[in-house]
C-alpha atoms as a PDB file:
ATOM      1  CA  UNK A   1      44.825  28.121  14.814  1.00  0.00           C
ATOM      2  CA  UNK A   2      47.044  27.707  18.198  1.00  0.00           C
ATOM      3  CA  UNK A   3      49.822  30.736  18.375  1.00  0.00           C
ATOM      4  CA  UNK A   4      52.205  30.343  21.004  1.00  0.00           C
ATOM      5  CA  UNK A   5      55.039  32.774  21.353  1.00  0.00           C
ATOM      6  CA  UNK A   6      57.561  32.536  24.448  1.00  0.00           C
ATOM      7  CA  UNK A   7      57.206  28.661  23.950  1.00  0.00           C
ATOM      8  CA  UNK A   8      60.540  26.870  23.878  1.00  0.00           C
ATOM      9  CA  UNK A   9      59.763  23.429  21.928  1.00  0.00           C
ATOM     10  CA  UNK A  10      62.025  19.970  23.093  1.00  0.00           C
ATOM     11  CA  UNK A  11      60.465  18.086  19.905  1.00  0.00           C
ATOM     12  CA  UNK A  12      59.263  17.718  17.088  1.00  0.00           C
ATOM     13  CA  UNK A  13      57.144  14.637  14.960  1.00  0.00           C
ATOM     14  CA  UNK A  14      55.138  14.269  12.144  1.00  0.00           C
ATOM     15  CA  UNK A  15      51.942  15.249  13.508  1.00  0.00           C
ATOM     16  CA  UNK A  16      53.033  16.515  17.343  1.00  0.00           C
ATOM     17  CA  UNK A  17      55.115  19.305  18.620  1.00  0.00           C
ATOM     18  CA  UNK A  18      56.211  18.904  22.265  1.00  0.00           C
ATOM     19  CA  UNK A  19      56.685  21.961  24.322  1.00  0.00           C
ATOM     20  CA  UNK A  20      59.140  22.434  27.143  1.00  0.00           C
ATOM     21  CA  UNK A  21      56.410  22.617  29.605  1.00  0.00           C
ATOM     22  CA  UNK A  22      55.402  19.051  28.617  1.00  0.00           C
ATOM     23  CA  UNK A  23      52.249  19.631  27.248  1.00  0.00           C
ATOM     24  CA  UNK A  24      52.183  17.799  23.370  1.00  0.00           C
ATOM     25  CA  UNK A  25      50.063  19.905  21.007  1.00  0.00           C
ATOM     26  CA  UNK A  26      48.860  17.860  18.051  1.00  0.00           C
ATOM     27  CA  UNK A  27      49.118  19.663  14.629  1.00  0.00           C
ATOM     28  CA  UNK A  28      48.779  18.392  11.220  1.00  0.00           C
ATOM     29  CA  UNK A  29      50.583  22.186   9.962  1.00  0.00           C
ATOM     30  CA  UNK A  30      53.725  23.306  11.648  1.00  0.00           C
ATOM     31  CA  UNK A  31      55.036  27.096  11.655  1.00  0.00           C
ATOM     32  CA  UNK A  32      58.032  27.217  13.541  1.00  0.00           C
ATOM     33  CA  UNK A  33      59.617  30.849  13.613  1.00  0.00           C
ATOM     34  CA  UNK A  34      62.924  30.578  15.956  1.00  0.00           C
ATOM     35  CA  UNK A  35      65.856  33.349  16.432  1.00  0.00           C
ATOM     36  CA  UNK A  36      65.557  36.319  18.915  1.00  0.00           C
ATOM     37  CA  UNK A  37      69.531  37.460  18.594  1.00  0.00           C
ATOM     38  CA  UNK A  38      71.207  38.086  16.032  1.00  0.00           C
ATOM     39  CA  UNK A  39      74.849  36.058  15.324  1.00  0.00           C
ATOM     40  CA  UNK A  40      77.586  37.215  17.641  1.00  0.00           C
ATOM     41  CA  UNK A  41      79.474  38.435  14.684  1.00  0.00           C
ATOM     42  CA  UNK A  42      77.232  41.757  14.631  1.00  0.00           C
ATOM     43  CA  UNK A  43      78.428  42.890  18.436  1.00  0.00           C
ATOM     44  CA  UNK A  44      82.495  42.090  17.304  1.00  0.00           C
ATOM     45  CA  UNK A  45      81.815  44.438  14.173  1.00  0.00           C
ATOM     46  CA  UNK A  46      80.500  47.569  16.749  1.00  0.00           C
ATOM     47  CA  UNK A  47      77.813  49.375  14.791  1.00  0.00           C
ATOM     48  CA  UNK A  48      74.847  49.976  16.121  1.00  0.00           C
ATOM     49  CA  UNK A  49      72.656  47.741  17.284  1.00  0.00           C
ATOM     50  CA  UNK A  50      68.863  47.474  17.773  1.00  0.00           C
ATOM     51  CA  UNK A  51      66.690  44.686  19.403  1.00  0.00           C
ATOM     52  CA  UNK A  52      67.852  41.180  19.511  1.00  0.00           C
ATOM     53  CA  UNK A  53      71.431  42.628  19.131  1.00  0.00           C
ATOM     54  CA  UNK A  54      70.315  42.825  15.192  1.00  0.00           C
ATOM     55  CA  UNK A  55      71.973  46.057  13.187  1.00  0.00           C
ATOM     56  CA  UNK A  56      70.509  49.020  12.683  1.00  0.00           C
ATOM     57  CA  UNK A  57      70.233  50.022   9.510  1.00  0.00           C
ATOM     58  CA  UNK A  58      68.446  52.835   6.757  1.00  0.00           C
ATOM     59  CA  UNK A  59      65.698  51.803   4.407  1.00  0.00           C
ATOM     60  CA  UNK A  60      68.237  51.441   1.591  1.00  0.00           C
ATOM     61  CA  UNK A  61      70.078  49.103   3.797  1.00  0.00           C
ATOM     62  CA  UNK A  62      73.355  51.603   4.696  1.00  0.00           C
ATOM     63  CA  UNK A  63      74.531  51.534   8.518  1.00  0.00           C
ATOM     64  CA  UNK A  64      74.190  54.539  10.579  1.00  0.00           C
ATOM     65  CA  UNK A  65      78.073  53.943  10.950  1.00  0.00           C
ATOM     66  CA  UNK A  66      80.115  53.481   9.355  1.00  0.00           C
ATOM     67  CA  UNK A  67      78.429  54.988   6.032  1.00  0.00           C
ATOM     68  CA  UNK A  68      80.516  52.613   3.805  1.00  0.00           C
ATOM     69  CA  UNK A  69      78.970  49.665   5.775  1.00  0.00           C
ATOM     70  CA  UNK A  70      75.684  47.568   4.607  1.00  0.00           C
ATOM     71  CA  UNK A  71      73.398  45.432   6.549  1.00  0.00           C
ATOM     72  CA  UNK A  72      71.315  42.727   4.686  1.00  0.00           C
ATOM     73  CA  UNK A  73      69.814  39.871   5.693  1.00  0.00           C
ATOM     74  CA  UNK A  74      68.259  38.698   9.256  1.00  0.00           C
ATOM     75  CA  UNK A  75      70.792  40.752  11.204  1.00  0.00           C
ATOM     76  CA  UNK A  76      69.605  43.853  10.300  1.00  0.00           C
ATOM     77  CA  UNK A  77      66.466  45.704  11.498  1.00  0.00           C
ATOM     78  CA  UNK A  78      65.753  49.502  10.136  1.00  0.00           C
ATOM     79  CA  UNK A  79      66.979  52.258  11.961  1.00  0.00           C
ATOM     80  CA  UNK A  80      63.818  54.193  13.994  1.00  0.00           C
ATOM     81  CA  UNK A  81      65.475  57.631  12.289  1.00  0.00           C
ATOM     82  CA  UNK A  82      64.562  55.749   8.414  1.00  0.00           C
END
């Protein structure tokens, strides 16, 4: 198994992933796991945000603030407080 994180990829073919570096990694299995910010909409709604600009949020999914607010999905993380 090859892990590469920090490695921005140009392409991608059935059995080859090219890396922005140029080097071309053959693979016959591809795991691609992209996204390091959350949308823009979090920042316009002004909660509070963790890393990757994602929401912070309880356990049970409730924002910090405002406590009618929920955060679900990828643009969420939980709160460090739980």
């Amino acid at each position: 198994m090859d892990v590469r994180l920090g490695a921005a990829v140009t392409a991608v073919g059935p059995t080859c992933v090219r890396l922005q570096a140029g080097e071309d990694s053959k693979t016959p299995t591809l795991m691609w796991a992209a996204g390091v910010r959350a949308t823009p909409v979090v920042e316009r709604l002004g909660v509070p945000q963790g890393r990757g600009g994602r929401m912070t949020r309880h356990p049970d999914v409730r924002v910090p603030a405002p406590p009618e607010m929920c955060g679900v999905g990828d643009r969420g993380t939980v709160a460090s407080d739980g």
